[in-house]
C-alpha atoms as a PDB file:
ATOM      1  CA  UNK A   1      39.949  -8.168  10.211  1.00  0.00           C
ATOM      2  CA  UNK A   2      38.339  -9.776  13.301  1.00  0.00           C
ATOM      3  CA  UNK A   3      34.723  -7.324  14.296  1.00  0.00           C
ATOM      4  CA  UNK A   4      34.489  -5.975  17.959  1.00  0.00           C
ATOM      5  CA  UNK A   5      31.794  -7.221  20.262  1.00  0.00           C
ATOM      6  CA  UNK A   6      30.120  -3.946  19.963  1.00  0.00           C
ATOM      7  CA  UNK A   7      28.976  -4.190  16.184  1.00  0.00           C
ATOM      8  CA  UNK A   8      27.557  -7.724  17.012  1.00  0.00           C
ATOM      9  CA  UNK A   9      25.572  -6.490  19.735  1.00  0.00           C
ATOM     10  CA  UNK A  10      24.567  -3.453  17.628  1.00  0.00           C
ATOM     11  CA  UNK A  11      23.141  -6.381  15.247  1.00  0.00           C
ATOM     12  CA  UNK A  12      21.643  -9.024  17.859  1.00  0.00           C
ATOM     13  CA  UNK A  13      19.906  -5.519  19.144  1.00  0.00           C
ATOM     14  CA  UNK A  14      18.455  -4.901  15.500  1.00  0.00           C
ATOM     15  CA  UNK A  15      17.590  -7.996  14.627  1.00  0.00           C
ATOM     16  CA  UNK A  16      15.452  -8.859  18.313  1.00  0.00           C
ATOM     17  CA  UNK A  17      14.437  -5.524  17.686  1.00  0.00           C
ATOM     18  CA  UNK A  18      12.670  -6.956  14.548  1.00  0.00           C
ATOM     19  CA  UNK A  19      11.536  -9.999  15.579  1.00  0.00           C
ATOM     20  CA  UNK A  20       9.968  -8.501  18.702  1.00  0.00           C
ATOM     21  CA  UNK A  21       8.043  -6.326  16.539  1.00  0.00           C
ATOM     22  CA  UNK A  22       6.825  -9.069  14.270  1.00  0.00           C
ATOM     23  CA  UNK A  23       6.317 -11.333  17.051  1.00  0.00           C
ATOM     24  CA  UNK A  24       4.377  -8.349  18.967  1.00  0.00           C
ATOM     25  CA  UNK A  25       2.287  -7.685  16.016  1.00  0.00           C
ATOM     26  CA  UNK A  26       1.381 -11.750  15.310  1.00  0.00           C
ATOM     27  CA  UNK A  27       0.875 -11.703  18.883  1.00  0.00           C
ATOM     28  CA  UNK A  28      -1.937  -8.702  18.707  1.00  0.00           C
ATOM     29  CA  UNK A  29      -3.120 -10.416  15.902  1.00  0.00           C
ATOM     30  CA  UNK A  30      -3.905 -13.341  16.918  1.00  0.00           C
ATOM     31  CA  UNK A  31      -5.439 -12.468  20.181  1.00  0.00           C
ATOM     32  CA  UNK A  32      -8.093 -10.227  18.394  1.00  0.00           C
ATOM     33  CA  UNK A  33      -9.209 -13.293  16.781  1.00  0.00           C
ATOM     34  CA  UNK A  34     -10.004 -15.401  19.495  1.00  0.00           C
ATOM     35  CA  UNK A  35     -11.699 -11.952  21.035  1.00  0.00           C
ATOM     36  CA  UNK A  36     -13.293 -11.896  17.495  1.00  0.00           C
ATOM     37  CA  UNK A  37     -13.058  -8.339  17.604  1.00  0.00           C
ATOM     38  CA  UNK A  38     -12.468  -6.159  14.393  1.00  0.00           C
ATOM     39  CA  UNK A  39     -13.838  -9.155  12.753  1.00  0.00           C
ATOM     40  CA  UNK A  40     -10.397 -10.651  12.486  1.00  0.00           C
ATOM     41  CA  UNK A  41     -11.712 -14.360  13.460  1.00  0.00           C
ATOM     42  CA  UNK A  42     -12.973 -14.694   9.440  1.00  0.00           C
ATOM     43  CA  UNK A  43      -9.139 -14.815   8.547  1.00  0.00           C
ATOM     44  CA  UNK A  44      -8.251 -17.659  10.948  1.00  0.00           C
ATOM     45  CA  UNK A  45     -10.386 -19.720  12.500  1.00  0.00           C
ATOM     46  CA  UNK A  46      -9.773 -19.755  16.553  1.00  0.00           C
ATOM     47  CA  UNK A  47      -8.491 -23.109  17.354  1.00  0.00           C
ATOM     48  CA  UNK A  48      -5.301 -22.355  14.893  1.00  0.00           C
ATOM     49  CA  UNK A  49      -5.445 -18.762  16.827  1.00  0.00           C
ATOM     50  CA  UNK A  50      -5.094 -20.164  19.796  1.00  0.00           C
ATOM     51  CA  UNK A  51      -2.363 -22.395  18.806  1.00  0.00           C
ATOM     52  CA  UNK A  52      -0.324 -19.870  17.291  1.00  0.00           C
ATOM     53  CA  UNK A  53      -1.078 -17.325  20.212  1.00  0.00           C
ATOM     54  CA  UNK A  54       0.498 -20.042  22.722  1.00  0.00           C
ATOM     55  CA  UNK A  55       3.287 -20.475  20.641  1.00  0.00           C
ATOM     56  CA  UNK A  56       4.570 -17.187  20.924  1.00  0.00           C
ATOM     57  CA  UNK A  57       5.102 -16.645  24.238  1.00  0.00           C
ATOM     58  CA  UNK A  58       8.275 -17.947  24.903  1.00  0.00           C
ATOM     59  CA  UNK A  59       9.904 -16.244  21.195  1.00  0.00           C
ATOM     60  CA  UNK A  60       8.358 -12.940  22.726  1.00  0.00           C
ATOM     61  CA  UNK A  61       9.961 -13.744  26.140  1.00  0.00           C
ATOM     62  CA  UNK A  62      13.229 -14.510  24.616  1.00  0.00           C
ATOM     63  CA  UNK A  63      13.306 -11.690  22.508  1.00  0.00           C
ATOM     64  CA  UNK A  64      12.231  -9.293  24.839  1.00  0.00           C
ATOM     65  CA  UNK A  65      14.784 -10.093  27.070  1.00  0.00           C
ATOM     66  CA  UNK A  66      17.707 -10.060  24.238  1.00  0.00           C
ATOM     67  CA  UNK A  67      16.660  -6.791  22.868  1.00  0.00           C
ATOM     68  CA  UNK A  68      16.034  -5.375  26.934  1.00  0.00           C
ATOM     69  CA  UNK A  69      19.997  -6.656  27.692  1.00  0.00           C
ATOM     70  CA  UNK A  70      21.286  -5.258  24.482  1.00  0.00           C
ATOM     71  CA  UNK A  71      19.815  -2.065  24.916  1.00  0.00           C
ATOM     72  CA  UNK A  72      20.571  -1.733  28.496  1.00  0.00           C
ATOM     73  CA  UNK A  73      24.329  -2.571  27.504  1.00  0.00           C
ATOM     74  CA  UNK A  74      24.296   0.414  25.423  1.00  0.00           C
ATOM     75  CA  UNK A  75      22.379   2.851  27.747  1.00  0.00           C
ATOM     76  CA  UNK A  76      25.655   2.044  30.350  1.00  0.00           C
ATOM     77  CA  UNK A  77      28.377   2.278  27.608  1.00  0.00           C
ATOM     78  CA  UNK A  78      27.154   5.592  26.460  1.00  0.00           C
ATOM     79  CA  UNK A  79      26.712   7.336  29.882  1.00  0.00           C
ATOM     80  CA  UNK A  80      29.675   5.737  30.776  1.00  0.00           C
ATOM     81  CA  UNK A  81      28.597   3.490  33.412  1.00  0.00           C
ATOM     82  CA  UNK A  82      31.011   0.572  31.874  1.00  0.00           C
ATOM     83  CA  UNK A  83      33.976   1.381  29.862  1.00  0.00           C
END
């Protein structure tokens, strides 16, 4: 029984929905501790911060965009903008 496009963008949609908030999260993270506010740089020192702050810009880009198309997709299917 082959599955129609619509469940497996209902689960790229959950799982960039995921990701982004785990990515969104490490991103917050990681920015407080080169701010050193909340003193969150005594968990990681900021070089490794910075590092890890850089990396996830293009994830969070990637993601964002995903989980924007996805959801957009849906948004026209369900007020029947696209059939």
């Amino acid at each position: 029984m082959a599955r129609s496009t619509q469940y497996y963008f209902v689960k790229i949609s959950r799982i960039s929905g995921w990701a982004l908030l785990i990515l969104v999260g490490g991103y917050l993270f990681t920015g407080y501790v080169v701010s050193g506010k909340f003193g969150l740089n005594r968990l990681l020192n900021k070089e490794a911060a910075v590092t890890f702050h850089r990396a996830f810009d293009l994830p969070l880009l990637l993601m964002f965009a995903t989980h924007s198309f996805t959801s957009i997709y849906f948004a026209l299917k369900r007020w029947r903008w696209l059939k």
